[in-house]
C-alpha atoms as a PDB file:
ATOM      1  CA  UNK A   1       9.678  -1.172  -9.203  1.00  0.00           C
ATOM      2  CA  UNK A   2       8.606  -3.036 -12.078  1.00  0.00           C
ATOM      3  CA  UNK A   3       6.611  -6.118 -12.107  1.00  0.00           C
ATOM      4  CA  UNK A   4       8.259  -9.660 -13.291  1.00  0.00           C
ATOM      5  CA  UNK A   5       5.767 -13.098 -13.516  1.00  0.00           C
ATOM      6  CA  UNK A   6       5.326 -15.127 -10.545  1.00  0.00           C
ATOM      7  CA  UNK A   7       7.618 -17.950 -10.162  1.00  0.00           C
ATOM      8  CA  UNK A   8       7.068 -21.406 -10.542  1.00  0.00           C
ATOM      9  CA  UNK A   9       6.859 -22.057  -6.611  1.00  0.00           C
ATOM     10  CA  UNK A  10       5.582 -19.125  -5.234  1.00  0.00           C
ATOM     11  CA  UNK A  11       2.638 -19.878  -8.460  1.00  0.00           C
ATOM     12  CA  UNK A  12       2.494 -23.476  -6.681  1.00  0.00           C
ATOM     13  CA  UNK A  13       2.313 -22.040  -2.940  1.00  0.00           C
ATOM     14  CA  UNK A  14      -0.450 -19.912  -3.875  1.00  0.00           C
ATOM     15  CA  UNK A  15      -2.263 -22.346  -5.909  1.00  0.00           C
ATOM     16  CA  UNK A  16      -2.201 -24.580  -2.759  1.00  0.00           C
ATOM     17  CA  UNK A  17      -3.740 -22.296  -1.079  1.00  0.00           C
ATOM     18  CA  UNK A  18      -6.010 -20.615  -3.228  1.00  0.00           C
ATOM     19  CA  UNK A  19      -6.851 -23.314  -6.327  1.00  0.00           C
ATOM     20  CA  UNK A  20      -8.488 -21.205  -8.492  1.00  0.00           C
ATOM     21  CA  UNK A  21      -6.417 -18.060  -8.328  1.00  0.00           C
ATOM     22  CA  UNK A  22      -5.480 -16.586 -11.844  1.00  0.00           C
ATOM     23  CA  UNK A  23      -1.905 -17.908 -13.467  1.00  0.00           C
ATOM     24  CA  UNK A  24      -1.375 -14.609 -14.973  1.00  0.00           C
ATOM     25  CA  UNK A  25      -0.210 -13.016 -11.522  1.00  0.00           C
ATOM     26  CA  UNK A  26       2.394 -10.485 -11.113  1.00  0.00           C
ATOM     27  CA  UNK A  27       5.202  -9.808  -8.753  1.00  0.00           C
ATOM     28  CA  UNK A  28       6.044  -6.501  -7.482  1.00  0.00           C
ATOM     29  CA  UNK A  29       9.057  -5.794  -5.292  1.00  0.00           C
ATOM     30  CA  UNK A  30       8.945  -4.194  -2.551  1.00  0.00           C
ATOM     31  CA  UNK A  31      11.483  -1.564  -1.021  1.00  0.00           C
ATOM     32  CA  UNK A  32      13.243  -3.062   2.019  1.00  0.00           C
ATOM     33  CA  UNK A  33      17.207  -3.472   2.996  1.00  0.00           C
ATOM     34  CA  UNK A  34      16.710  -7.261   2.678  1.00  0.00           C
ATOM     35  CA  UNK A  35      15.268  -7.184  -0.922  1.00  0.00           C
ATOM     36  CA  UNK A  36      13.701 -10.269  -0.431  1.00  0.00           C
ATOM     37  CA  UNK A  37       9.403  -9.141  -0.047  1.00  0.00           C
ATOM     38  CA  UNK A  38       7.302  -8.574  -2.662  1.00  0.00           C
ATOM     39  CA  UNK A  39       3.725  -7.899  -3.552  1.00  0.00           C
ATOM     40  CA  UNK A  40       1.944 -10.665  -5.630  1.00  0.00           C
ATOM     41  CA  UNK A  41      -1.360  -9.714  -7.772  1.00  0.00           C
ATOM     42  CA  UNK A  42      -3.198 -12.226  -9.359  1.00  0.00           C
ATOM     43  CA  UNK A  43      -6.797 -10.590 -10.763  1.00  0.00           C
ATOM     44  CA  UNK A  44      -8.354  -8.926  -7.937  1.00  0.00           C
ATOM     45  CA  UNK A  45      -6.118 -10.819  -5.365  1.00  0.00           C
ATOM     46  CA  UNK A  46      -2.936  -9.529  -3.241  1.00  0.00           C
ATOM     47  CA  UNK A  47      -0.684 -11.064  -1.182  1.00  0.00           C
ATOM     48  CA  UNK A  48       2.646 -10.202   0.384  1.00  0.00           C
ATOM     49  CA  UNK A  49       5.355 -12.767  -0.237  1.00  0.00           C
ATOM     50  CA  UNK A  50       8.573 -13.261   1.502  1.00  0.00           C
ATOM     51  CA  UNK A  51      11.494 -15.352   0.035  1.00  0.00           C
ATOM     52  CA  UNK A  52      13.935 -17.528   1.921  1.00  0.00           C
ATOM     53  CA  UNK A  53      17.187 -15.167   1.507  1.00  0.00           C
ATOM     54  CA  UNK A  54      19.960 -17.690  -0.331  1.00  0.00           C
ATOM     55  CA  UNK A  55      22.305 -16.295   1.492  1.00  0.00           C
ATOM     56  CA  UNK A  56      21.485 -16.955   5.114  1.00  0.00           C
ATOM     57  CA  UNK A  57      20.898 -13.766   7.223  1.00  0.00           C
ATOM     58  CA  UNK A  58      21.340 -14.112  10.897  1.00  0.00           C
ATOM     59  CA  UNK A  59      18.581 -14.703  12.849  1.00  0.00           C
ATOM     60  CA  UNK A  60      15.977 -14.422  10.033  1.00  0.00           C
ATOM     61  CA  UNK A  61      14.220 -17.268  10.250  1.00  0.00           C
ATOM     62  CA  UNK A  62      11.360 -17.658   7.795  1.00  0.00           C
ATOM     63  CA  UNK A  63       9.931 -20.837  10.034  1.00  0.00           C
ATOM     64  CA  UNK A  64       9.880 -18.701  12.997  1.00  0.00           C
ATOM     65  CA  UNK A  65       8.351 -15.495  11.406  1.00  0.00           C
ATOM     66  CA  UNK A  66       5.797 -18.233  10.289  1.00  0.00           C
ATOM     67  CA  UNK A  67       4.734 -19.804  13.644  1.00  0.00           C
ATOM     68  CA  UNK A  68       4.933 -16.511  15.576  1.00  0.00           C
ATOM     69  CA  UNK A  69       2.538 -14.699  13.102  1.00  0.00           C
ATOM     70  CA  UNK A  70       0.342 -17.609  13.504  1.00  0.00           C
ATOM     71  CA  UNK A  71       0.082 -17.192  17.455  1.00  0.00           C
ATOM     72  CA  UNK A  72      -0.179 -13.398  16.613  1.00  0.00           C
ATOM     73  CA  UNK A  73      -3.819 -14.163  13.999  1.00  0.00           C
ATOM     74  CA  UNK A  74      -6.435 -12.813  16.931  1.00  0.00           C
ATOM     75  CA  UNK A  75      -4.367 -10.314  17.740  1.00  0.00           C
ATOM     76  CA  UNK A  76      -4.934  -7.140  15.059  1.00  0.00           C
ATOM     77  CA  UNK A  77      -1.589  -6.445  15.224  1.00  0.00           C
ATOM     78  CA  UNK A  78       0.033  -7.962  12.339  1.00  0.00           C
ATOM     79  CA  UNK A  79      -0.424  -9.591   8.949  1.00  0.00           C
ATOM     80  CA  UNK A  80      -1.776 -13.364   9.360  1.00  0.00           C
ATOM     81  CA  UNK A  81       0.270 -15.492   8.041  1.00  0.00           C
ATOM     82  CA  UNK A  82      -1.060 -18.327   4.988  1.00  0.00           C
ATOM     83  CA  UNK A  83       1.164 -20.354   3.675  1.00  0.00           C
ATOM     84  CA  UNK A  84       4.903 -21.631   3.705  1.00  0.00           C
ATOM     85  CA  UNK A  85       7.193 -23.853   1.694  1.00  0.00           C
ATOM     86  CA  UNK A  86      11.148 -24.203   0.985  1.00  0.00           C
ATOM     87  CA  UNK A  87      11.182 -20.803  -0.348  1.00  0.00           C
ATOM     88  CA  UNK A  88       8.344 -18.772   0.058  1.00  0.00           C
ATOM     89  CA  UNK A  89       6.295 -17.469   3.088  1.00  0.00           C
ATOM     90  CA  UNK A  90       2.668 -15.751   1.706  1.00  0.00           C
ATOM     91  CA  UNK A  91       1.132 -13.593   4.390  1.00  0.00           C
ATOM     92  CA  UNK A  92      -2.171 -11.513   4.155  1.00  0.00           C
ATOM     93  CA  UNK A  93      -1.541  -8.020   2.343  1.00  0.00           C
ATOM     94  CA  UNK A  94      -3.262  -5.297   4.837  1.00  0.00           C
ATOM     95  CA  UNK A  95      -4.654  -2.078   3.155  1.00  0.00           C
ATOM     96  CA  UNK A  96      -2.876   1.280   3.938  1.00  0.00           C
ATOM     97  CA  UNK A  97       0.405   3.301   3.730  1.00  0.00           C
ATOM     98  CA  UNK A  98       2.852   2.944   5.770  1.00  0.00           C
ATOM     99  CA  UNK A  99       3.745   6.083   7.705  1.00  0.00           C
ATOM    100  CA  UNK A 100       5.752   9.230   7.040  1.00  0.00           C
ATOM    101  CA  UNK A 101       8.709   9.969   9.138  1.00  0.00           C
ATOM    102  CA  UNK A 102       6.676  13.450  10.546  1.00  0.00           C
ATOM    103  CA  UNK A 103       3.807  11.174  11.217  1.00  0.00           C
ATOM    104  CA  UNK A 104       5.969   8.867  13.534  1.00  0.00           C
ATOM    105  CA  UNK A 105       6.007  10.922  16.652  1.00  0.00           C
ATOM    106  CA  UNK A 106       2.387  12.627  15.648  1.00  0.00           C
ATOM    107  CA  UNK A 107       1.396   9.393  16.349  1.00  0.00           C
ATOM    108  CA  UNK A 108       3.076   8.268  19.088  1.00  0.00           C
ATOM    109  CA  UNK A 109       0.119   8.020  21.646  1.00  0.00           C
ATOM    110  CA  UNK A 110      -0.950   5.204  19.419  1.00  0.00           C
ATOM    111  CA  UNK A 111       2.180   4.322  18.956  1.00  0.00           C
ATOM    112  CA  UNK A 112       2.845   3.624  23.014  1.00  0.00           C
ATOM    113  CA  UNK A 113      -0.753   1.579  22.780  1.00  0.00           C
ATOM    114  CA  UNK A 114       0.911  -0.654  20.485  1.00  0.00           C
ATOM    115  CA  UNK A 115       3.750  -1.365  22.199  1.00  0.00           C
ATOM    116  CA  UNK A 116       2.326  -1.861  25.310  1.00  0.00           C
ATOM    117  CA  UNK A 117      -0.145  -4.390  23.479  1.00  0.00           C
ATOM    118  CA  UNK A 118       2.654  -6.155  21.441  1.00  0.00           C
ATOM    119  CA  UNK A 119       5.280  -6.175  24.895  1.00  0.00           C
ATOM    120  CA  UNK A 120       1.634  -7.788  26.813  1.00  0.00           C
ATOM    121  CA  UNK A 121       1.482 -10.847  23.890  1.00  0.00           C
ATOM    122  CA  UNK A 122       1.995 -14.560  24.818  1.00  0.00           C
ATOM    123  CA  UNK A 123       5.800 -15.076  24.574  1.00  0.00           C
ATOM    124  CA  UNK A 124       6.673 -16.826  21.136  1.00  0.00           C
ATOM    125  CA  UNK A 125       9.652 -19.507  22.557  1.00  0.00           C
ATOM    126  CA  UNK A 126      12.346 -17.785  20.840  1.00  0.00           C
ATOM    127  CA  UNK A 127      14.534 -15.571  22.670  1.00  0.00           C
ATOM    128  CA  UNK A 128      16.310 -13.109  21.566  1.00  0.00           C
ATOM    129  CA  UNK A 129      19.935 -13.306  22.928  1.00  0.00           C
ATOM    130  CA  UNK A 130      22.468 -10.578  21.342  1.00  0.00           C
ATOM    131  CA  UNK A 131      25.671 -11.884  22.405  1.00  0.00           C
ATOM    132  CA  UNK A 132      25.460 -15.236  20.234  1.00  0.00           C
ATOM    133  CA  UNK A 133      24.267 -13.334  17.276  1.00  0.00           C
ATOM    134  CA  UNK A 134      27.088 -10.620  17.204  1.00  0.00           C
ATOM    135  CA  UNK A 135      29.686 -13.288  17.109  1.00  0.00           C
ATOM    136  CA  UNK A 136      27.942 -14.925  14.323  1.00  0.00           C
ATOM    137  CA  UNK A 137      28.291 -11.339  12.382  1.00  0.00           C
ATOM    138  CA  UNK A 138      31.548 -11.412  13.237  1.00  0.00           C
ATOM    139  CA  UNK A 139      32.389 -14.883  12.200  1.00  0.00           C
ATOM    140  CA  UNK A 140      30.922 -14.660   9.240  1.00  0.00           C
ATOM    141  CA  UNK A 141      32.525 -11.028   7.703  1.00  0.00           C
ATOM    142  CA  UNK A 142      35.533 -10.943   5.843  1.00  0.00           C
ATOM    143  CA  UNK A 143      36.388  -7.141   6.371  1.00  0.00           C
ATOM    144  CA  UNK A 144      37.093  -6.994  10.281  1.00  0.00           C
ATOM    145  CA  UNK A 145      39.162  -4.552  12.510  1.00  0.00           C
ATOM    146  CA  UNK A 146      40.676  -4.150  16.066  1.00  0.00           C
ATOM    147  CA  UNK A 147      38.070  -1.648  17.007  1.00  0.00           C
ATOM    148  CA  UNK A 148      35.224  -4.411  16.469  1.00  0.00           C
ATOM    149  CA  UNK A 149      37.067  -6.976  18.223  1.00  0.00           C
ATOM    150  CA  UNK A 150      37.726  -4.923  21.211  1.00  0.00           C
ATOM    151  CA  UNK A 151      33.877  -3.927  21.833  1.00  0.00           C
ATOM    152  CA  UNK A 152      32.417  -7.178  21.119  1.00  0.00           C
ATOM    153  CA  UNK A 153      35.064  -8.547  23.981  1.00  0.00           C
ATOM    154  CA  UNK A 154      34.028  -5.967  26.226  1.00  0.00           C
ATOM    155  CA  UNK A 155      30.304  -6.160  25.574  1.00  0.00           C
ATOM    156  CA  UNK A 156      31.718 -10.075  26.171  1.00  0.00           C
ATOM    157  CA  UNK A 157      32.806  -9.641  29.538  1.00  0.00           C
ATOM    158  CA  UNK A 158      29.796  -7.354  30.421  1.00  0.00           C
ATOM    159  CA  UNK A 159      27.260  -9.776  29.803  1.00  0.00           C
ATOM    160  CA  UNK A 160      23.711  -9.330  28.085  1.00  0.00           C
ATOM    161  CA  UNK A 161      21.753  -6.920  30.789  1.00  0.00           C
ATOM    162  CA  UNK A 162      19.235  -8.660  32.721  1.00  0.00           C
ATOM    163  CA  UNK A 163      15.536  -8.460  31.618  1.00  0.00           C
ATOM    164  CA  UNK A 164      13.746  -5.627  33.005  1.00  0.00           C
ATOM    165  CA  UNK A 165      10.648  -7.106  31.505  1.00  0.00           C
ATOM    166  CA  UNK A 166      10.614 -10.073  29.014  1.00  0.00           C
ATOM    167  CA  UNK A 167       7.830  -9.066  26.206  1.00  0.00           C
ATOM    168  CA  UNK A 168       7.127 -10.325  22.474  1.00  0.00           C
ATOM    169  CA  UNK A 169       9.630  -7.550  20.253  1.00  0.00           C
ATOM    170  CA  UNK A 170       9.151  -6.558  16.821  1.00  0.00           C
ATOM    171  CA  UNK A 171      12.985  -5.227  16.728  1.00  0.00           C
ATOM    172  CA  UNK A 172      12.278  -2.906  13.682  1.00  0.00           C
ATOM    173  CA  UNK A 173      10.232  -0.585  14.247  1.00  0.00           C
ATOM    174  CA  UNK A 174      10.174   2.869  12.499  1.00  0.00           C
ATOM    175  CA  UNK A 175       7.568   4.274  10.136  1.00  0.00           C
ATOM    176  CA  UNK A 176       8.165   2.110   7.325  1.00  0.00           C
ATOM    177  CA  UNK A 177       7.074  -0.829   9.153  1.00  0.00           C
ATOM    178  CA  UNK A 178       3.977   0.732  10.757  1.00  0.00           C
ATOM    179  CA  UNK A 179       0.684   0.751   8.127  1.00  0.00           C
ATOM    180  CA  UNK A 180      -2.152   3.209   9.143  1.00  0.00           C
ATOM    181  CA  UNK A 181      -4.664   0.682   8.397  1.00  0.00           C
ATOM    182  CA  UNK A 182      -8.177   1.364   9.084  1.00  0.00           C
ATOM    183  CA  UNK A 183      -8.621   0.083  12.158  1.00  0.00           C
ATOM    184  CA  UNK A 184      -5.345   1.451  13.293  1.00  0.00           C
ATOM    185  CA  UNK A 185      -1.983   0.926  13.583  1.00  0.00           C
ATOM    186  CA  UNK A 186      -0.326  -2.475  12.598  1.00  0.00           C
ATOM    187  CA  UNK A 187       3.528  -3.435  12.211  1.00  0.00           C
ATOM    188  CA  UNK A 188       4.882  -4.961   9.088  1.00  0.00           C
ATOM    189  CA  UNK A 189       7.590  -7.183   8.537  1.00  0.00           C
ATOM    190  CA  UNK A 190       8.029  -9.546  11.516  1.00  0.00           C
ATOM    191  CA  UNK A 191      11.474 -10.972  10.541  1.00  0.00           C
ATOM    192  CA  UNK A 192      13.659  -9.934  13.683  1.00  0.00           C
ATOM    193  CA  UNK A 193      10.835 -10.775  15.913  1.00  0.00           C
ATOM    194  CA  UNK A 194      11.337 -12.562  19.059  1.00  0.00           C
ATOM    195  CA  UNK A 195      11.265 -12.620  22.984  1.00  0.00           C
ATOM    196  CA  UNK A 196      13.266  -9.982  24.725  1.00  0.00           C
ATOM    197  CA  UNK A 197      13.806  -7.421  27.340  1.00  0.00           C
ATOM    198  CA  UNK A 198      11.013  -4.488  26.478  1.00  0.00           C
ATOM    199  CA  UNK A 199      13.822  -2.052  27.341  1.00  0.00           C
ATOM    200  CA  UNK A 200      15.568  -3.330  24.268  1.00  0.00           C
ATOM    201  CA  UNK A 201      12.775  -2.754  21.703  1.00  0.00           C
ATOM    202  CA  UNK A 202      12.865   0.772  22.980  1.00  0.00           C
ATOM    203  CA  UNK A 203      16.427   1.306  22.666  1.00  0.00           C
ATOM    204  CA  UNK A 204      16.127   0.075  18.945  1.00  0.00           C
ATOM    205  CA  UNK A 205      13.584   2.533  18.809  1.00  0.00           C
ATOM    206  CA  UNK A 206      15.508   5.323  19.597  1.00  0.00           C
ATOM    207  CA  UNK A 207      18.734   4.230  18.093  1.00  0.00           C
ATOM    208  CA  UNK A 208      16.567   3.242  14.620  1.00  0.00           C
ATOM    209  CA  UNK A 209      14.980   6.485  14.270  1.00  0.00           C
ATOM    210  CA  UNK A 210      17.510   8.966  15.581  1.00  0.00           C
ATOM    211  CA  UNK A 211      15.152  10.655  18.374  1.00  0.00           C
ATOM    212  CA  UNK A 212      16.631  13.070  20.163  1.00  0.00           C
ATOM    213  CA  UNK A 213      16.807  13.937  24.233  1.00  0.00           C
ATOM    214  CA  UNK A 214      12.803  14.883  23.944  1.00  0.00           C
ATOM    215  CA  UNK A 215      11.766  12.911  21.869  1.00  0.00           C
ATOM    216  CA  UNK A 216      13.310   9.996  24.141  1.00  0.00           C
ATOM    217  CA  UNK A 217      12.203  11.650  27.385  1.00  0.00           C
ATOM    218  CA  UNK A 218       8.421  11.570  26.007  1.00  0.00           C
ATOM    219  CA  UNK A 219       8.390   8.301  24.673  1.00  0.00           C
ATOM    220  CA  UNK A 220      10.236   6.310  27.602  1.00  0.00           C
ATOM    221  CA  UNK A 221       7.609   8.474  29.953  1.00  0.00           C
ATOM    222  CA  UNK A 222       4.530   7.490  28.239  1.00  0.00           C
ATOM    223  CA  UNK A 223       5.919   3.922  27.991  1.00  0.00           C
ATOM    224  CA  UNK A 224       6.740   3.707  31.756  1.00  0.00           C
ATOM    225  CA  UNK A 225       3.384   5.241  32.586  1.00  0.00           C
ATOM    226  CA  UNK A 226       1.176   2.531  30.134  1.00  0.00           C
ATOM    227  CA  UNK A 227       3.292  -0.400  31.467  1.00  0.00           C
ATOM    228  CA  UNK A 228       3.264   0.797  35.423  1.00  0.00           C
ATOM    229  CA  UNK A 229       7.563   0.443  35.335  1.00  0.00           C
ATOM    230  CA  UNK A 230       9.512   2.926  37.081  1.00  0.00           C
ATOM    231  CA  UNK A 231      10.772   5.419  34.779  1.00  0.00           C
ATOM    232  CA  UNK A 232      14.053   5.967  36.303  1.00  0.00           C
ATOM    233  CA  UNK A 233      14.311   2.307  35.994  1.00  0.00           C
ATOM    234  CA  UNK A 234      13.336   2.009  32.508  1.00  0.00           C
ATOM    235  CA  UNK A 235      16.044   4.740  31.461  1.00  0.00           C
ATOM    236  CA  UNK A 236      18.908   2.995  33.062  1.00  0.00           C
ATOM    237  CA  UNK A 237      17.869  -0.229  30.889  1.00  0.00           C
ATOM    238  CA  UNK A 238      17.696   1.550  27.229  1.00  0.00           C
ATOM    239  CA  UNK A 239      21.218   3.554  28.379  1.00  0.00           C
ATOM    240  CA  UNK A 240      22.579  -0.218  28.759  1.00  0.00           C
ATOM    241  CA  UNK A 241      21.143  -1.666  26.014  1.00  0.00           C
ATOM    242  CA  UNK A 242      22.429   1.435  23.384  1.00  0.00           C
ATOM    243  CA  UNK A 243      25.984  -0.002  22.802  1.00  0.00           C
ATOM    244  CA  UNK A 244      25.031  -3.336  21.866  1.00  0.00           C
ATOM    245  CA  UNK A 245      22.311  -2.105  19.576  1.00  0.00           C
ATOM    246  CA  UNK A 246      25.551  -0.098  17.578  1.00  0.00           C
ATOM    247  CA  UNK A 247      27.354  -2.874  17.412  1.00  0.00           C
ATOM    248  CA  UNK A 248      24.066  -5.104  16.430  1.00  0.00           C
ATOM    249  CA  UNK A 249      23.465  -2.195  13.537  1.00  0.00           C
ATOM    250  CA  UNK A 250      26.752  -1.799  12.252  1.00  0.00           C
ATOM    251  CA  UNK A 251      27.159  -5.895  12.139  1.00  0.00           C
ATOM    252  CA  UNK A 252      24.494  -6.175   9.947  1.00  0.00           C
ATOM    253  CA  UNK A 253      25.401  -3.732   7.680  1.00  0.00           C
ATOM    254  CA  UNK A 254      29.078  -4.722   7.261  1.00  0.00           C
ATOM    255  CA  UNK A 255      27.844  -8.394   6.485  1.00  0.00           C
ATOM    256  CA  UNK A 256      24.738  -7.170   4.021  1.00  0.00           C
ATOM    257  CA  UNK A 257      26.743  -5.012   1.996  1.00  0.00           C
ATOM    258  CA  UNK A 258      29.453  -7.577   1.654  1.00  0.00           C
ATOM    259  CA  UNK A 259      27.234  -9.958   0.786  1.00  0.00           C
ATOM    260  CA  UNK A 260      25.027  -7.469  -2.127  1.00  0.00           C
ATOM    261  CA  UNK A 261      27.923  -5.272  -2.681  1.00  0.00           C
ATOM    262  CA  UNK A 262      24.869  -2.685  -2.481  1.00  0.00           C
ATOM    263  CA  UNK A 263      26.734   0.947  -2.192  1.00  0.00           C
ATOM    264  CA  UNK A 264      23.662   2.525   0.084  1.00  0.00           C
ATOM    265  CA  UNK A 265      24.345  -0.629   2.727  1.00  0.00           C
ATOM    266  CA  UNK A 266      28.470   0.387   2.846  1.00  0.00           C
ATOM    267  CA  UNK A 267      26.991   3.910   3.514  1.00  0.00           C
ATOM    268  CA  UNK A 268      25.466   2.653   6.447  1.00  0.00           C
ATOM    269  CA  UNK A 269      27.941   0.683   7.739  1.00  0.00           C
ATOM    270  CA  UNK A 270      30.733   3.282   7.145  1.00  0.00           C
ATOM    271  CA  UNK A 271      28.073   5.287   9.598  1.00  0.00           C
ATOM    272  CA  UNK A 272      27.349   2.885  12.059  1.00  0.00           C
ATOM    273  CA  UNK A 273      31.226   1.960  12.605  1.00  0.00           C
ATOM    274  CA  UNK A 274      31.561   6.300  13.313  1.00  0.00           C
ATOM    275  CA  UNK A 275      29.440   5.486  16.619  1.00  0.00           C
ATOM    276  CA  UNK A 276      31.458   2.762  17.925  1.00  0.00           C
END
């Protein structure tokens, strides 16, 4: 995409933390369904900045994205996190590309090493809870049917599964988010993260990248094995956790799109409402 100047408080954020960077910076956005990242180059300098969406986004929270990073610094699993203001969160830009979609399951030895590393993190003190945040989607879209009412009362009268294992999540993982950096693999963008039942993550993983019966199989075995869980166990949890993560999906996209009007986001919705 092409580059724009830096604005006048994202210039001030980064002045604040850097006083003698270079006023002639650039922004560069950066692909993403939230359209809200960029990269920002000021001489030899880089940083990724995130804005405060205008329009609030459930969950995102650019204060909580900001303290977890921080407890995630020693880590070597993410970005470290700089700076933060009313509208701007500057985080460390990390050398690499992120991956290919054939290079997702190549990689999925390391891949299972960084989950079990992530899942083994200090919890962050916010929890993830599903059932609060789907009637918040609902609340807040316009376009509504029947069909959507009915699951989310029956998901309702289910109840939220109880925790297998709680574990720090990332929530979006696919190969966009994960940057072969030189010393391995990191994740990128941290702004579903939050405490959560491990069996969750995986279902999102599953459900996020379309794997299919062996794909699942080998990932949920090499999990299991890492993590010392029953597998049999483990499978039961993602198979409980897969029709709240279509709901969860299809949510988000019905209330994105209405809110950017962005035809490739009512594609996705009009998709995720087919699996309900």
């Amino acid at each position: 995409m092409a580059a724009s100047s830096i604005d006048t408080a994202l210039q001030a954020l980064i002045e604040r933390l850097q006083p003698a960077a270079s006023s002639a910076g650039y922004f560069y956005p950066l692909n993403g369904l939230t359209g809200l990242s960029g990269k920002v180059v000021c001489g030899q300098q880089c940083w990724l900045a995130r804005r405060i969406p205008h329009q609030p986004i459930p969950f995102i929270s650019r204060q909580r994205e900001w303290h977890l990073l921080r407890g995630l610094t020693a880590s070597g699993l993410a970005p470290r996190a700089l700076a933060i203001d009313r509208r701007w969160l500057l985080l460390e830009w990390l050398p690499g590309e992120t991956l290919a979609e054939k290079e997702f399951l190549a990689r999925q030895t390391e891949l299972v090493s960084l989950l079990t590393r992530l899942h083994h993190q200090p919890l962050s003190g916010y929890r993830l809870q599903l059932l609060p945040l789907l009637h918040h989607y609902w609340r807040q879209c316009r376009q509504r049917n029947p069909r959507w009412l009915r699951r989310l009362r029956q998901l309702a009268r289910q109840g939220e599964p109880p925790p297998l294992r709680l574990g720090l999540l990332h929530m979006d993982i696919h190969p966009g988010n994960l940057l072969a950096h030189p010393d391995g693999l990191r994740l990128i963008d941290w702004e579903y993260a939050a405490d959560g039942d491990i069996a969750l993550e995986l279902a999102a993983i599953i459900s996020g990248n379309s794997l299919n019966a062996a794909q699942r199989a080998t990932l949920l075995a090499d999990y299991a094995c890492s993590n010392r869980l029953d597998l049999r166990a483990l499978k039961r949890q993602v198979r409980r956790w897969q029709p709240w993560l279509h709901l969860l999906m299809a949510s988000w996209y019905q209330l994105r799109w209405e809110q950017s009007g962005d035809p490739a986001l009512h594609q996705r919705a009009i998709a995720a409402w087919r699996q309900i």
